[in-house]
N, C-alpha and C. Protein backbone atom coordinates (compact mmCIF):
# COMPACT_ATOMS: atom_id res chain seq x y z
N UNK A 1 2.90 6.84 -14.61
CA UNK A 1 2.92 6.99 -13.17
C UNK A 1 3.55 8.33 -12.83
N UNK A 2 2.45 8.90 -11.98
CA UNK A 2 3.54 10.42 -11.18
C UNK A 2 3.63 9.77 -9.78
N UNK A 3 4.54 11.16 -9.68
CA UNK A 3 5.17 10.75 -7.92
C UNK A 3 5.91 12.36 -7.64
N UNK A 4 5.46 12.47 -6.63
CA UNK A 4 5.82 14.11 -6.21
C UNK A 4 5.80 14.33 -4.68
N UNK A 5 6.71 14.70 -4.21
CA UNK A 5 7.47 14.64 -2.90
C UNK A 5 7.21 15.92 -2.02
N UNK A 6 6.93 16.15 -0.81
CA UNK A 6 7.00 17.31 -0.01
C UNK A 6 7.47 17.16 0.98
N UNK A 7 7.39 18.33 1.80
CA UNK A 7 8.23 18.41 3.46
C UNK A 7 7.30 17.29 4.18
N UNK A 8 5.87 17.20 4.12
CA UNK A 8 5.03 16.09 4.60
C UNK A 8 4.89 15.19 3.95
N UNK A 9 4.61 14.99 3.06
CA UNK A 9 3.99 13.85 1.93
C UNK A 9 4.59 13.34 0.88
N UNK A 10 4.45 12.09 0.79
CA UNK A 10 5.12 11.49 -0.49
C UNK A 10 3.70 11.35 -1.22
N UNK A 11 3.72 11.45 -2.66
CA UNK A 11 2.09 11.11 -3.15
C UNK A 11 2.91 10.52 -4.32
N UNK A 12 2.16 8.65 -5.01
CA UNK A 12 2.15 8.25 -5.90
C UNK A 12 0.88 8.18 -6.83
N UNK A 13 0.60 8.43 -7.93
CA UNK A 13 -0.42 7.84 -8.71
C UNK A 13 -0.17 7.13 -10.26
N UNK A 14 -0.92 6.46 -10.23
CA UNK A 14 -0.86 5.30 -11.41
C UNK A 14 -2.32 4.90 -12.10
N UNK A 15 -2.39 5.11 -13.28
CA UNK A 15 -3.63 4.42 -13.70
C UNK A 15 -3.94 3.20 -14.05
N UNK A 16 -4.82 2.23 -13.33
CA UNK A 16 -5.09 1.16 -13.65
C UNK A 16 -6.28 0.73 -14.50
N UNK A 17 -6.68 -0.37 -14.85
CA UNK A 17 -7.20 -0.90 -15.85
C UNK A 17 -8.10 -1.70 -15.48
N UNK A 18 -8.68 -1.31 -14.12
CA UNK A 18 -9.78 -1.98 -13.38
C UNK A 18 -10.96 -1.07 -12.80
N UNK A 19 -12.04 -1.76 -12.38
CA UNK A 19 -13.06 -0.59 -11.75
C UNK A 19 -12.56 -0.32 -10.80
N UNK A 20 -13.29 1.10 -9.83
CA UNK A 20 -12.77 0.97 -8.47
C UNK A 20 -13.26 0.27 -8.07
N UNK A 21 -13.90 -0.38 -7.63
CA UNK A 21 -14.16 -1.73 -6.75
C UNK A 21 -13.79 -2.79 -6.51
N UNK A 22 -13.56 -2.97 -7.67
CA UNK A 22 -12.25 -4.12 -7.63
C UNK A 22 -10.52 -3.61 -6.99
N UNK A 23 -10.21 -2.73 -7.94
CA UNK A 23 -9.03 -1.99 -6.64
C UNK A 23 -8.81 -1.78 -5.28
N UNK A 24 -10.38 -1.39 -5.16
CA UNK A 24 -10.59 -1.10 -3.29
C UNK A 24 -10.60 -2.82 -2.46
N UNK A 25 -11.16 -3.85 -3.65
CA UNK A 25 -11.20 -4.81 -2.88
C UNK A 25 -9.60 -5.50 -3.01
N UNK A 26 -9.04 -4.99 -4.21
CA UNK A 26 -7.67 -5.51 -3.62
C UNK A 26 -6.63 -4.60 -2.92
N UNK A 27 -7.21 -3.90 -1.86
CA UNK A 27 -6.35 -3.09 -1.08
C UNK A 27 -7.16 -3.61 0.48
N UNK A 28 -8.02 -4.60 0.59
CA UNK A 28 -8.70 -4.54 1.33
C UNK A 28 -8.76 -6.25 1.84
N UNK A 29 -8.95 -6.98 0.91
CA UNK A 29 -9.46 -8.10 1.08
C UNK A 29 -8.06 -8.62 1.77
N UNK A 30 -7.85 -9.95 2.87
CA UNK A 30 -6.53 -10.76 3.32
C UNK A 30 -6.35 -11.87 2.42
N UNK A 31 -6.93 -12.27 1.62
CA UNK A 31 -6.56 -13.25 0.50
C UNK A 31 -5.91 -12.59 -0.34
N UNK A 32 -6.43 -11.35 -0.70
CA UNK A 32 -5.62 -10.89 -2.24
C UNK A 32 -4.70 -9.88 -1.68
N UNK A 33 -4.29 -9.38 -0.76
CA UNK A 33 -3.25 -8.44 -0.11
C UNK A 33 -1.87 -9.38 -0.15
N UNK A 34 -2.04 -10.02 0.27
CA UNK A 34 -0.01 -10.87 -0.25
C UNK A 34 -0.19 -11.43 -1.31
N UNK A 35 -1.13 -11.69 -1.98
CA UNK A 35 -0.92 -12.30 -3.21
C UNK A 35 -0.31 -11.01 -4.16
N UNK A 36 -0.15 -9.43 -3.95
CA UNK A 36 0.15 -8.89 -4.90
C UNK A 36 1.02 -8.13 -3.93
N UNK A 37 1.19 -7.95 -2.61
CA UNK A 37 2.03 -7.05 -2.26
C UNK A 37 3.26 -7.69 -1.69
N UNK A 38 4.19 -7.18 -2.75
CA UNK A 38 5.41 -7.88 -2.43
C UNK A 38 6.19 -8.44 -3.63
N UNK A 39 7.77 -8.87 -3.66
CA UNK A 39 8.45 -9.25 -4.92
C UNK A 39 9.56 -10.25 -4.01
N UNK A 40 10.25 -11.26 -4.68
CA UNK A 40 10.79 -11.75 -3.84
C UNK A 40 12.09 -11.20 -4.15
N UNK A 41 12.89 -11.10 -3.32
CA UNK A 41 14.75 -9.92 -3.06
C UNK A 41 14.27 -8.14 -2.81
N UNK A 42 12.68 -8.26 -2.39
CA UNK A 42 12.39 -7.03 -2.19
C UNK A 42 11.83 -6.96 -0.59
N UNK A 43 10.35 -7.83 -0.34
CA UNK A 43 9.78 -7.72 0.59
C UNK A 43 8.71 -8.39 0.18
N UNK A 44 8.11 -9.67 1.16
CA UNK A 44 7.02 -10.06 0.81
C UNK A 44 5.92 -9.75 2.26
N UNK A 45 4.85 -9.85 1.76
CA UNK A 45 3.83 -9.76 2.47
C UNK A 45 2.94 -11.19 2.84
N UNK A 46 3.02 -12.08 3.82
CA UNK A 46 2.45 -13.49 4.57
C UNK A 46 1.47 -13.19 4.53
N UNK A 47 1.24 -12.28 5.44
CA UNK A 47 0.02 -11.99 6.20
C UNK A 47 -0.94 -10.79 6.24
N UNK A 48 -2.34 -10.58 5.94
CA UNK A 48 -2.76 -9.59 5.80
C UNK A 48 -4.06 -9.39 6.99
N UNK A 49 -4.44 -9.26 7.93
CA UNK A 49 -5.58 -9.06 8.69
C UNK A 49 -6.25 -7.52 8.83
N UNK A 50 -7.60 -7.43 9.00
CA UNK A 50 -8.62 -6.70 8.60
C UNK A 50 -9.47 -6.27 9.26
N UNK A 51 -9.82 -5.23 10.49
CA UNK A 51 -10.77 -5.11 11.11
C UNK A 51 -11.54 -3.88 10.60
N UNK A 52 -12.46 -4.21 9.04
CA UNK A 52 -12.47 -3.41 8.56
C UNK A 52 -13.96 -2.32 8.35
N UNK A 53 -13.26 -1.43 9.92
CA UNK A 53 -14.46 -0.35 10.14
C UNK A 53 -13.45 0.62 10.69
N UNK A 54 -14.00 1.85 10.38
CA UNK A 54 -13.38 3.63 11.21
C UNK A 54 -12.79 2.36 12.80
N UNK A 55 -11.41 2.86 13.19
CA UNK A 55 -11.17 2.83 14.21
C UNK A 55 -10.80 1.26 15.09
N UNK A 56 -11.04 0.22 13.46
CA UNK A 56 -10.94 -1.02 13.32
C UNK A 56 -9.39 -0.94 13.29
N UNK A 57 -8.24 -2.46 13.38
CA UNK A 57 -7.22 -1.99 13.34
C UNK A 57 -6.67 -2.95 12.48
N UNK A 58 -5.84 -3.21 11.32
CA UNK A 58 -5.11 -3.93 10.81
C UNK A 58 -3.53 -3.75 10.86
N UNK A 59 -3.40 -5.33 9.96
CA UNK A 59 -1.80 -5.74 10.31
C UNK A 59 -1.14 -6.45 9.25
N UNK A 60 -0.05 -6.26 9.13
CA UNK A 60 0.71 -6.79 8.08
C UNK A 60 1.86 -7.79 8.71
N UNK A 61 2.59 -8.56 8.27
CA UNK A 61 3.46 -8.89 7.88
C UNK A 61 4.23 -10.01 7.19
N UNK A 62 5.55 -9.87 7.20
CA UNK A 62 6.13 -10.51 5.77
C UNK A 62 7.72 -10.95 6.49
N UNK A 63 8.56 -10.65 5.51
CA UNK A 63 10.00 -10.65 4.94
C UNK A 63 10.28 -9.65 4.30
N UNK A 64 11.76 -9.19 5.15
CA UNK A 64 12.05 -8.29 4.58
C UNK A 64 13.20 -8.69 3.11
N UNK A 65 13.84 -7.50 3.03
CA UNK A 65 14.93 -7.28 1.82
C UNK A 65 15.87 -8.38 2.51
N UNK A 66 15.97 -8.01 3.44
CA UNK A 66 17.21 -8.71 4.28
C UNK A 66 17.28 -10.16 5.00
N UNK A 67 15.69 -10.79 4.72
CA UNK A 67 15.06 -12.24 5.16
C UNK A 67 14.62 -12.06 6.44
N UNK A 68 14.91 -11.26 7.01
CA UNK A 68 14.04 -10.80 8.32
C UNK A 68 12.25 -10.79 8.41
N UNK A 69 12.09 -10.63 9.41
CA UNK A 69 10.72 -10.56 9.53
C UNK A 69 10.13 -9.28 9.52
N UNK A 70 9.28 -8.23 9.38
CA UNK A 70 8.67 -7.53 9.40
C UNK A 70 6.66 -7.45 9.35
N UNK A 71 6.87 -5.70 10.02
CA UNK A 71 5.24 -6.12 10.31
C UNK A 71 4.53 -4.28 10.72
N UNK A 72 3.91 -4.68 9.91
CA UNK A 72 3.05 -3.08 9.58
C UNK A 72 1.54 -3.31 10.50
N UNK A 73 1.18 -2.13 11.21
CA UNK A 73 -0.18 -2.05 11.75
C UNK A 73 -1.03 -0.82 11.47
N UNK A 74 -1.80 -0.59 12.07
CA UNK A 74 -2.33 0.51 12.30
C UNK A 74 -4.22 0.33 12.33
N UNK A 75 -5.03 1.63 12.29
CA UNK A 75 -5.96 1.69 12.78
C UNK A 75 -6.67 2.46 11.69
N UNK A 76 -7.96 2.11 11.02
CA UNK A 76 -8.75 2.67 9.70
C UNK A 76 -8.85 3.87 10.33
N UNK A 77 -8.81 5.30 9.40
CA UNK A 77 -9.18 6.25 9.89
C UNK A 77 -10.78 6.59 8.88
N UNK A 78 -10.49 6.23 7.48
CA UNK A 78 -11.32 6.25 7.04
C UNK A 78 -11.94 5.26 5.83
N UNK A 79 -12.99 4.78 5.48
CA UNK A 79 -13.65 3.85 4.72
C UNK A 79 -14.80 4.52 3.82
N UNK A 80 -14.27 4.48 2.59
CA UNK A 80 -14.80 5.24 1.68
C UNK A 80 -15.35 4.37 0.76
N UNK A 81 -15.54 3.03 0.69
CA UNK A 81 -15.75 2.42 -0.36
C UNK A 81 -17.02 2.60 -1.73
N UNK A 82 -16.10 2.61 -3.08
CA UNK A 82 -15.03 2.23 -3.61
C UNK A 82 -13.66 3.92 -3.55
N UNK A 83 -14.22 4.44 -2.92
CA UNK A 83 -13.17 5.74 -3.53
C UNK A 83 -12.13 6.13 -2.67
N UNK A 84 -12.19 5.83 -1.20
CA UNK A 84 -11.45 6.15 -0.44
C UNK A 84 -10.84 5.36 0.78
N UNK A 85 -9.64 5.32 1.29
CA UNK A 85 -9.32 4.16 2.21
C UNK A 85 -7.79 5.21 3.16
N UNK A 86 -8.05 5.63 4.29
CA UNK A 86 -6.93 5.90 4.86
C UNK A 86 -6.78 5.65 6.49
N UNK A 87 -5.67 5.16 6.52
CA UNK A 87 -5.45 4.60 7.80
C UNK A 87 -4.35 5.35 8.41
N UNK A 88 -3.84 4.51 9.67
CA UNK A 88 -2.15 4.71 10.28
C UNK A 88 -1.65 3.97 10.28
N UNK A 89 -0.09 3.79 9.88
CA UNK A 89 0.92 3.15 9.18
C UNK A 89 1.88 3.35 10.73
N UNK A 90 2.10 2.36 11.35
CA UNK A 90 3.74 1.74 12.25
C UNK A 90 4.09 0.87 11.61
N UNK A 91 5.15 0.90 11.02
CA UNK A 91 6.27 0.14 10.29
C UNK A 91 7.49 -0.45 12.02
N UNK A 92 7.63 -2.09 11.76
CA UNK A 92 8.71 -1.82 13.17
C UNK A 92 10.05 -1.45 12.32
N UNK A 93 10.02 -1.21 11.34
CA UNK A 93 11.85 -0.78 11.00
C UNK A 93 11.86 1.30 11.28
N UNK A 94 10.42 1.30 11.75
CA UNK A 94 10.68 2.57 12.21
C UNK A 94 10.57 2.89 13.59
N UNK A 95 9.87 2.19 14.44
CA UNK A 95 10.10 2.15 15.60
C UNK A 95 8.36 2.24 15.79
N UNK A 96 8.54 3.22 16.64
CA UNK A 96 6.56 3.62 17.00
C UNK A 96 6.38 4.78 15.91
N UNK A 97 6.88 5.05 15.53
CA UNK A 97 7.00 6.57 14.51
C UNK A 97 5.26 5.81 13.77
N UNK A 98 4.25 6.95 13.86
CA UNK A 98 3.05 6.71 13.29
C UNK A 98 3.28 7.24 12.29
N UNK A 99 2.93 7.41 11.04
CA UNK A 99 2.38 8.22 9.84
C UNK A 99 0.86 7.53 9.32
N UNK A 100 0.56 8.66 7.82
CA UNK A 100 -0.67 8.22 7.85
C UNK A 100 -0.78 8.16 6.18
N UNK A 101 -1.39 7.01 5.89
CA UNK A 101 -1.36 6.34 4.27
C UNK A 101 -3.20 6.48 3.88
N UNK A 102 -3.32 7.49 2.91
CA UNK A 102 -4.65 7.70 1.75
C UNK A 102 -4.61 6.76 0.56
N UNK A 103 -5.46 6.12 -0.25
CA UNK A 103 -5.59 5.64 -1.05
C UNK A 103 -6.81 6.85 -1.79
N UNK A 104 -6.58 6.83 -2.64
CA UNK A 104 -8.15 7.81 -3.13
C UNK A 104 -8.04 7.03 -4.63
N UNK A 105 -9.58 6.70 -5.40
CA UNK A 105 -9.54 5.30 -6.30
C UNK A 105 -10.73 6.89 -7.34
N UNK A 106 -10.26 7.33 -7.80
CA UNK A 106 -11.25 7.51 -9.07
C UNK A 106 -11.77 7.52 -10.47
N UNK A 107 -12.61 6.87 -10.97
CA UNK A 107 -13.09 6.20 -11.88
C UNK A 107 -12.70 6.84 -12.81
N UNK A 108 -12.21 6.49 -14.07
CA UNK A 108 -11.65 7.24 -15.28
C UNK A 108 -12.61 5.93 -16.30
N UNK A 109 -12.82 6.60 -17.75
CA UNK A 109 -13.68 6.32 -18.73
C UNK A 109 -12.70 4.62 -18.81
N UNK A 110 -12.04 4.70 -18.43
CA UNK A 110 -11.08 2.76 -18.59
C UNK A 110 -10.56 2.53 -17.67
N UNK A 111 -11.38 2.57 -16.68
CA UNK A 111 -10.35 2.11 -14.84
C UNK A 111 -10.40 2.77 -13.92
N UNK A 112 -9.36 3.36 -13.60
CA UNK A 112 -9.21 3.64 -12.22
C UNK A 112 -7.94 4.32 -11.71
N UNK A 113 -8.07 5.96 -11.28
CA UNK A 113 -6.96 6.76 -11.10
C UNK A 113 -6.27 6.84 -9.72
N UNK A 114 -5.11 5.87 -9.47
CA UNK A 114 -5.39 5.26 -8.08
C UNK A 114 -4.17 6.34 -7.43
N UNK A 115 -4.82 6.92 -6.15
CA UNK A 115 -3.60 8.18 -5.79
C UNK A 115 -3.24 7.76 -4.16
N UNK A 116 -1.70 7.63 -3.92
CA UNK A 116 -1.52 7.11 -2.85
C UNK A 116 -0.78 8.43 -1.81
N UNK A 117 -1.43 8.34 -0.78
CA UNK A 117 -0.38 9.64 -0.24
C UNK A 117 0.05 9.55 1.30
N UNK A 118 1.43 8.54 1.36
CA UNK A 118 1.87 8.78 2.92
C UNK A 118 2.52 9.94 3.35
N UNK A 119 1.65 10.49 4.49
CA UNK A 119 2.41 11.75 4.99
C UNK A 119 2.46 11.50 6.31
N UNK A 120 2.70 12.75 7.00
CA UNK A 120 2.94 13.02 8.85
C UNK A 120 4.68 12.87 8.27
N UNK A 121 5.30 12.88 7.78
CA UNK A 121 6.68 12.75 7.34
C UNK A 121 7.75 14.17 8.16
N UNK A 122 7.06 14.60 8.01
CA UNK A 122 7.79 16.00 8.07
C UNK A 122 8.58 16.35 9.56
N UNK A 123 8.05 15.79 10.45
CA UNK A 123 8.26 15.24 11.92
C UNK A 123 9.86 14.16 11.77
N UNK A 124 9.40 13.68 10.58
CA UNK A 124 10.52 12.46 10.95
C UNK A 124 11.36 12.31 9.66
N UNK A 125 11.91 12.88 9.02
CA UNK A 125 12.33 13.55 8.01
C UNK A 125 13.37 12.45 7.20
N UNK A 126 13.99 11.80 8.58
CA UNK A 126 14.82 10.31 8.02
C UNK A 126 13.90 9.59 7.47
N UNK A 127 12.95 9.59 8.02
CA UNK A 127 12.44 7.76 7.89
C UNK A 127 12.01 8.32 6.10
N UNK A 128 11.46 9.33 5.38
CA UNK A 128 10.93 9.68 4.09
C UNK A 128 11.37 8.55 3.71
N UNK A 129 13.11 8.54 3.30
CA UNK A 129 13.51 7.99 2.51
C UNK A 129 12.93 6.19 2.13
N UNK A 130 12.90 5.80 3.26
CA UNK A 130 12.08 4.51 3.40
C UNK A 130 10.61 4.03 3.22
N UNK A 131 10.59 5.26 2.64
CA UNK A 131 9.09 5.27 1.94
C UNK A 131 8.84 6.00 1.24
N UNK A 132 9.93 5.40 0.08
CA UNK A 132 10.11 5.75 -1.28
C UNK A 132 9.77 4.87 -2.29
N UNK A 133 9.12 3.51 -2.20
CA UNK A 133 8.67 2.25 -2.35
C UNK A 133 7.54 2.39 -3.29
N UNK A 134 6.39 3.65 -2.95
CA UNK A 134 5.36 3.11 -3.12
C UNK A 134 4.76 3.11 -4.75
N UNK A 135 5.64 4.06 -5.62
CA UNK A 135 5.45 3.66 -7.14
C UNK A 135 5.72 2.02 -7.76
N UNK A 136 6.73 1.56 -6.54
CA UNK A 136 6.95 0.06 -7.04
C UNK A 136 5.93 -0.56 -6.94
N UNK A 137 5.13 -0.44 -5.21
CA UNK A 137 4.01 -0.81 -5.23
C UNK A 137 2.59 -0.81 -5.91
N UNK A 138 2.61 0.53 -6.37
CA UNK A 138 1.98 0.96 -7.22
C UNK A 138 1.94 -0.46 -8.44
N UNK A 139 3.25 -0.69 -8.97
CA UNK A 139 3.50 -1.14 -10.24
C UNK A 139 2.60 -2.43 -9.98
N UNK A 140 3.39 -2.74 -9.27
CA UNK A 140 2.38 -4.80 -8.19
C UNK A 140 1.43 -4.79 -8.24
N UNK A 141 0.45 -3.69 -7.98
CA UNK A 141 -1.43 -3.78 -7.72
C UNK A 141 -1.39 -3.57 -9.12
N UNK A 142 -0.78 -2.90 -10.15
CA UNK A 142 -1.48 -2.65 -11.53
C UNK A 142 -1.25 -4.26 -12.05
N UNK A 143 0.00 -4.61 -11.95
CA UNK A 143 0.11 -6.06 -12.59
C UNK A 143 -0.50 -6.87 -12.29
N UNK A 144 -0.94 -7.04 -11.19
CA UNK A 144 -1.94 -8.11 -10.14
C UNK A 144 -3.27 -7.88 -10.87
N UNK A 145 -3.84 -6.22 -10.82
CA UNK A 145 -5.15 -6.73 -11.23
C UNK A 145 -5.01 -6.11 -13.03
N UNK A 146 -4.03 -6.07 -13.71
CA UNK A 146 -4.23 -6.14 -15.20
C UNK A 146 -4.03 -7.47 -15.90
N UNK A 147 -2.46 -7.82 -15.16
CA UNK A 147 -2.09 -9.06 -15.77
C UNK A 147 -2.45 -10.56 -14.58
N UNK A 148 -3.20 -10.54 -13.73
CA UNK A 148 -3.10 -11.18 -12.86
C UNK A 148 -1.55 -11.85 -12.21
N UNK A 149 -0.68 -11.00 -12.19
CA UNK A 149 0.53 -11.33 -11.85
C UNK A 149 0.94 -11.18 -10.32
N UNK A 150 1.23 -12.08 -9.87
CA UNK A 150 1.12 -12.39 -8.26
C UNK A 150 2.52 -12.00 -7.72
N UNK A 151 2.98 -11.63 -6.35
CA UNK A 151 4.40 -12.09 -5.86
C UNK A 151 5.04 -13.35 -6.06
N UNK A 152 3.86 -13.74 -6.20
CA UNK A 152 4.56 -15.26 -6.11
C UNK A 152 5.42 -15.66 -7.58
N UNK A 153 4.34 -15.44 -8.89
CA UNK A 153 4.75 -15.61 -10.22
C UNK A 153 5.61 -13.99 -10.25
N UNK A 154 5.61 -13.25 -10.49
CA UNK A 154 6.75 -12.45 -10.47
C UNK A 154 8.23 -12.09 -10.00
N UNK A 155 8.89 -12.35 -11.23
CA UNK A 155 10.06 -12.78 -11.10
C UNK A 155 10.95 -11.79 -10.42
N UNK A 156 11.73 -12.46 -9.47
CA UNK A 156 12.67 -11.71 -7.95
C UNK A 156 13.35 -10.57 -8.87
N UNK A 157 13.33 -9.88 -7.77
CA UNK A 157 15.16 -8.58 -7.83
C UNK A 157 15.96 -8.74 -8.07
């Protein structure tokens, strides 16, 4: 796994052990979105909804670190399927603060070179730190679709 940081952008990548299509559908589908995003003493993910076209809007939420509730939205900017997926990210532990989350999925001779990149950061320079997460996440979608290992069966923080 790399991970490399800027004044705008955080970017993770990780290689997985699946096609892209299958990756894109587990970044996509509301059945398999909490089944892998999330750990329990970390943050789980309940709920996943999908309005999934340019300008369509989805929503998240869960539990936080702290047993609280939390809840992510935003609006597709783009639908690339299998190679590309980027939207806008409101987190409420940030307030209205928008940023904007890329997935880019490309096919390697055994899987899939999955590159994640939240930016618009640079505006809001605190919040980075709180979205410093996403190699963990990273780790969850590889285990989910290598080892079929769920939030649920994966053992807490």
């Amino acid at each position: 796994m790399t991970v490399s940081t800027g004044a705008d952008a955080l970017v993770s990548e990780i290689h997985i052990a699946a096609e892209p299509e299958r990756v894109f559908q587990a970044l996509i589908d509301p059945a398999q979105v909490p089944a892998w995003w999330g750990q329990k003493g970390v943050y789980l993910c309940e709920t996943f909804e999908a309005d999934l076209r340019v300008g369509g809007e989805w929503r998240m939420a869960g539990v936080g670190r702290d047993g609280g509730p939390f809840q992510i939205k935003g609006k597709f900017l783009e639908i690339d399927s299998p190679r590309r997926l980027r939207y806008t990210w409101i987190a409420t532990w940030t307030g209205s603060v928008q940023t904007t989350v890329q997935w880019e999925l490309t096919a390697t001779q055994n899987g899939t070179r999955v590159t994640i990149t939240h930016s618009g950061l640079a505006a809001h320079p605190e919040l980075a730190q709180s979205y410093r997460g996403w190699p963990m996440l990273l780790a969850w979608l590889q285990a989910f679709l290598e080892k079929d290992e769920t939030s649920e069966t994966r053992l807490p923080a």
